[in-house]
N, C-alpha and C. Protein backbone atom coordinates (compact mmCIF):
# COMPACT_ATOMS: atom_id res chain seq x y z
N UNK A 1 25.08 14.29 16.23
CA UNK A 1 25.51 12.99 15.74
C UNK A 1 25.05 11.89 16.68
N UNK A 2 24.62 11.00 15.95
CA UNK A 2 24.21 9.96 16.82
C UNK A 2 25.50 8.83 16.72
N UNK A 3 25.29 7.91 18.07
CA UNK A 3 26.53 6.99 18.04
C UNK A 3 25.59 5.82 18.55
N UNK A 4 24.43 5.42 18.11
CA UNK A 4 23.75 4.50 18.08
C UNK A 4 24.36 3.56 16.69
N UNK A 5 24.80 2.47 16.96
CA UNK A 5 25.17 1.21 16.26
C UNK A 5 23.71 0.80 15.38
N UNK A 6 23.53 0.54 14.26
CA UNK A 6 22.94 0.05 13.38
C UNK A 6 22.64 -1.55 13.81
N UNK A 7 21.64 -2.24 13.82
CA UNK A 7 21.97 -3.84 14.42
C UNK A 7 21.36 -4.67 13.46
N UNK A 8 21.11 -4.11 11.58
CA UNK A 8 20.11 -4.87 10.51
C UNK A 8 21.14 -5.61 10.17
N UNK A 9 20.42 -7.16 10.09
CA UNK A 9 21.55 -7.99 9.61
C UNK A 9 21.72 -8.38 7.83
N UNK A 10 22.54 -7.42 7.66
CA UNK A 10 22.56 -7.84 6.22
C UNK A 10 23.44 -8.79 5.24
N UNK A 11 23.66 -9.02 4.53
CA UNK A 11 24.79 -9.78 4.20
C UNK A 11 23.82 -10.94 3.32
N UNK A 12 25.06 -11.84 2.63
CA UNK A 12 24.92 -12.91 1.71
C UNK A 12 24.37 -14.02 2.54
N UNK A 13 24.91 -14.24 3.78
CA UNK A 13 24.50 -15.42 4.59
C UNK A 13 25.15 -16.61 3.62
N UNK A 14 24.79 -17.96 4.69
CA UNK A 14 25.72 -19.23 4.27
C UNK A 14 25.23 -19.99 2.86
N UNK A 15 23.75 -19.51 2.78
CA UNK A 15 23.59 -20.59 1.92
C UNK A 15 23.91 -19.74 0.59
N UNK A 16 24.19 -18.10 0.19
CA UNK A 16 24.75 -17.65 -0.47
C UNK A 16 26.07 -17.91 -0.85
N UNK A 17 26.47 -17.70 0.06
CA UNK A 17 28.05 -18.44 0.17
C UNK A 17 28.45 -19.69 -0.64
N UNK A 18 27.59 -20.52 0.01
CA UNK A 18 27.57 -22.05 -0.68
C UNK A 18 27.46 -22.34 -2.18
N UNK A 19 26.01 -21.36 -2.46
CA UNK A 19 25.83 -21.24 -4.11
C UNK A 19 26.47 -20.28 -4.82
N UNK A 20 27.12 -19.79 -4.44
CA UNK A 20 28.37 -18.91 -5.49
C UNK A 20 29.18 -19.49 -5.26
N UNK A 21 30.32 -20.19 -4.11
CA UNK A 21 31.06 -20.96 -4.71
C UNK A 21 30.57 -22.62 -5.23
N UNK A 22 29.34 -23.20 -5.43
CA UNK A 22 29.23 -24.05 -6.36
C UNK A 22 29.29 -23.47 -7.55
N UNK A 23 28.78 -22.42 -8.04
CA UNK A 23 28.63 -21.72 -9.12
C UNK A 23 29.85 -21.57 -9.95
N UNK A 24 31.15 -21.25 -8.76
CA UNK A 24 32.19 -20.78 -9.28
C UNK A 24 33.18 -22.11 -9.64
N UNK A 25 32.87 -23.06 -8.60
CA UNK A 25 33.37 -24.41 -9.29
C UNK A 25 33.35 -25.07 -10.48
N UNK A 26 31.75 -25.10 -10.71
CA UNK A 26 31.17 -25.56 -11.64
C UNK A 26 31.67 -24.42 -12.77
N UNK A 27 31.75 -23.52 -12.97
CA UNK A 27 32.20 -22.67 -14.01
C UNK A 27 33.58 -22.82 -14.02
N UNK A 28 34.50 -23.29 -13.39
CA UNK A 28 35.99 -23.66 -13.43
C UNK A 28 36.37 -24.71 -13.15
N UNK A 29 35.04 -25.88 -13.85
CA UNK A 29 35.31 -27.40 -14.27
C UNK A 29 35.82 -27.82 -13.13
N UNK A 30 35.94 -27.67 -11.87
CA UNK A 30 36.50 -28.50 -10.83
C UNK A 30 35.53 -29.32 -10.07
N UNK A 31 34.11 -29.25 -10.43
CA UNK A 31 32.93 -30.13 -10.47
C UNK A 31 32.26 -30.46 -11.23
N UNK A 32 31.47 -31.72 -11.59
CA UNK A 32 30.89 -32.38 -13.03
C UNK A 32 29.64 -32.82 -12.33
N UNK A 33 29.20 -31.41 -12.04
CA UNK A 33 27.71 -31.84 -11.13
C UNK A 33 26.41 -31.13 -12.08
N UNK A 34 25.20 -31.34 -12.08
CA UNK A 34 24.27 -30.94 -12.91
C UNK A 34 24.06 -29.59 -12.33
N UNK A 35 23.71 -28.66 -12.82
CA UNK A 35 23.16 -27.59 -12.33
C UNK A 35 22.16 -27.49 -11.82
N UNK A 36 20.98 -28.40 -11.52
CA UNK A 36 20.13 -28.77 -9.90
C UNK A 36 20.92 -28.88 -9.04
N UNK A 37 22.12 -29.81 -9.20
CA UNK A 37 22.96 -29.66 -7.49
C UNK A 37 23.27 -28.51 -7.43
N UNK A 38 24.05 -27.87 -8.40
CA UNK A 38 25.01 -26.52 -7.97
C UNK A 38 23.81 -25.59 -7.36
N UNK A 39 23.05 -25.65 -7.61
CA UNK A 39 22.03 -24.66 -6.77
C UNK A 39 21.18 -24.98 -6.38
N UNK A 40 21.69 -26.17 -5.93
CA UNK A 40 20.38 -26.98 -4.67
C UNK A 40 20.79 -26.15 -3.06
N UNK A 41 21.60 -25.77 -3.14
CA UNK A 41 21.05 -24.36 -1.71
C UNK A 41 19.96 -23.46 -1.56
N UNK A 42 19.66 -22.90 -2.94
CA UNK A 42 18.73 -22.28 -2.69
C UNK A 42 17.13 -22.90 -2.80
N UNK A 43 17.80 -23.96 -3.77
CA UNK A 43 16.00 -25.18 -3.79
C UNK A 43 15.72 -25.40 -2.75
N UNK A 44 16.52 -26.03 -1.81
CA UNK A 44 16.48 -26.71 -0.55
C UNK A 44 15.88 -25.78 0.24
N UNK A 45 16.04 -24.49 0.54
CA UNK A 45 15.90 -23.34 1.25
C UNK A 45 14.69 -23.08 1.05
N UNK A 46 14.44 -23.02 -0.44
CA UNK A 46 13.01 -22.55 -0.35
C UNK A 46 12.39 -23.94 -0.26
N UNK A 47 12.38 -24.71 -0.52
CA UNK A 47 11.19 -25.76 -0.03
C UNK A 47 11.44 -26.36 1.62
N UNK A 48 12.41 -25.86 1.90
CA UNK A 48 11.72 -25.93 4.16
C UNK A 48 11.25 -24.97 4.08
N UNK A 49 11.38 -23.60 3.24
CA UNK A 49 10.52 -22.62 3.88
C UNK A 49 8.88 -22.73 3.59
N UNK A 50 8.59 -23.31 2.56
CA UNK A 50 7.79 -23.82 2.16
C UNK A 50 6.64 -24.62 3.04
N UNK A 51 7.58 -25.49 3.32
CA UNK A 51 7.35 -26.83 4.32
C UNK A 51 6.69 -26.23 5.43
N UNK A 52 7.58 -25.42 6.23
CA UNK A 52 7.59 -24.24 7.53
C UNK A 52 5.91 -24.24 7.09
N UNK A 53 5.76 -23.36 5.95
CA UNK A 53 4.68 -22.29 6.08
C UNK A 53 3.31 -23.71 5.86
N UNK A 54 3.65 -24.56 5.46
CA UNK A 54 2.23 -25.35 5.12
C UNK A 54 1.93 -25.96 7.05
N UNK A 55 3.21 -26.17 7.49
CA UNK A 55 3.40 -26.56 8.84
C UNK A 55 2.47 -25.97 9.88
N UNK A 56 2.47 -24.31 9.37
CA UNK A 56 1.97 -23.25 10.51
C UNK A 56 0.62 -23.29 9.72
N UNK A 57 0.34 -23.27 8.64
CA UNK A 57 -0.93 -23.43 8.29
C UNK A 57 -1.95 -24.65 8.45
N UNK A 58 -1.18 -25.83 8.52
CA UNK A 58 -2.03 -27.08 9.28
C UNK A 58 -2.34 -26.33 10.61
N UNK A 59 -1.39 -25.78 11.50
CA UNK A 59 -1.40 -25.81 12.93
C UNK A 59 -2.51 -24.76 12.99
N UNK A 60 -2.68 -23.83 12.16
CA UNK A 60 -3.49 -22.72 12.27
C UNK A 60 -5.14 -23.25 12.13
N UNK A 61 -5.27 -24.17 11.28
CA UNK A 61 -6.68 -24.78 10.72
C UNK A 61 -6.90 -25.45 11.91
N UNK A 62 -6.06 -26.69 12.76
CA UNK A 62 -6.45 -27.19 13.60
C UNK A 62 -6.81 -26.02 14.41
N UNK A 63 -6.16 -25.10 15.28
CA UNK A 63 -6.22 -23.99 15.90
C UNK A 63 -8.01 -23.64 16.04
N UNK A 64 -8.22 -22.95 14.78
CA UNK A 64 -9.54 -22.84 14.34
C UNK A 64 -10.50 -23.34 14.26
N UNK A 65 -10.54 -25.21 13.86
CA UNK A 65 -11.32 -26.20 14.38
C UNK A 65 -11.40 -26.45 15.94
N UNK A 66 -10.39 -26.45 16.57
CA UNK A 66 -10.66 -26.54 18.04
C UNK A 66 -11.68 -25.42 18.61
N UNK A 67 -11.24 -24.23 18.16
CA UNK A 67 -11.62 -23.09 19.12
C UNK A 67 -13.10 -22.81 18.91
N UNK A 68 -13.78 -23.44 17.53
CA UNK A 68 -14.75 -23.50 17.00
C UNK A 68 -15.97 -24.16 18.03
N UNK A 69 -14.73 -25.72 18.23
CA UNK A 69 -15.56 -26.96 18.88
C UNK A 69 -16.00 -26.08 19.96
N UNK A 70 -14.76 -25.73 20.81
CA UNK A 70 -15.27 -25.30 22.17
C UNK A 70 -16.12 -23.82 22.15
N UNK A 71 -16.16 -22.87 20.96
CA UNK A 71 -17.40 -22.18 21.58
C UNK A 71 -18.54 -22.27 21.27
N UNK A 72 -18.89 -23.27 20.33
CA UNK A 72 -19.90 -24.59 20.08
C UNK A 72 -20.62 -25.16 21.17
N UNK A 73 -19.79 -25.81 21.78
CA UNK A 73 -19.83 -26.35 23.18
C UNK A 73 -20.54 -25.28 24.43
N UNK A 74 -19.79 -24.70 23.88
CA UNK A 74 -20.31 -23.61 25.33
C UNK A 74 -21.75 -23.26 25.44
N UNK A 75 -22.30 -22.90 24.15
CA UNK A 75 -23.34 -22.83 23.94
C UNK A 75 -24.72 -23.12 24.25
C-alpha cells in the first residue's frame, strides 16, 4: 500500500461556482439579468485566456524577429 497523497487539483473552481449559482438564480427569478451576464464567467475566462495566448504569441514573433536580426548580423 502506498500512503503517497494524490496532489491533482480537481474540482469546479470559482468561476464554476459563480456560474451555477448565476444559473440557479436566474432559474429562481431572483435575477432579471440576460443570459450573457449569467454566464459571463465563463465568456470572460475564455477571452483572457484568449488574450493570454495572442499575448505569448506577439512575444514569440518578436522573439523570432530579434533572434533572426542578430544571427543576420553575425554574419
Amino acid at each position: 500500500m502506498s500512503t503517497e497523497s494524490s496532489s491533482s487539483s480537481g474540482g469546479i473552481g470559482f468561476v464554476g461556482l459563480l456560474t451555477i449559482a448565476f444559473i440557479i438564480l436566474k432559474l429562481i427569478n431572483k435575477i432579471d439579468w440576460s443570459w450573457w451576464w449569467v454566464l459571463s464567467p465563463i465568456w470572460i475566462m475564455i477571452l483572457i485566456l484568449i488574450l493570454v495566448l495572442v499575448v505569448i504569441g506577439i512575444i514569440a514573433v518578436i522573439n523570432y524577429f530579434i533572434s533572426e536580426k542578430k544571427r543576420k548580423n553575425k554574419k
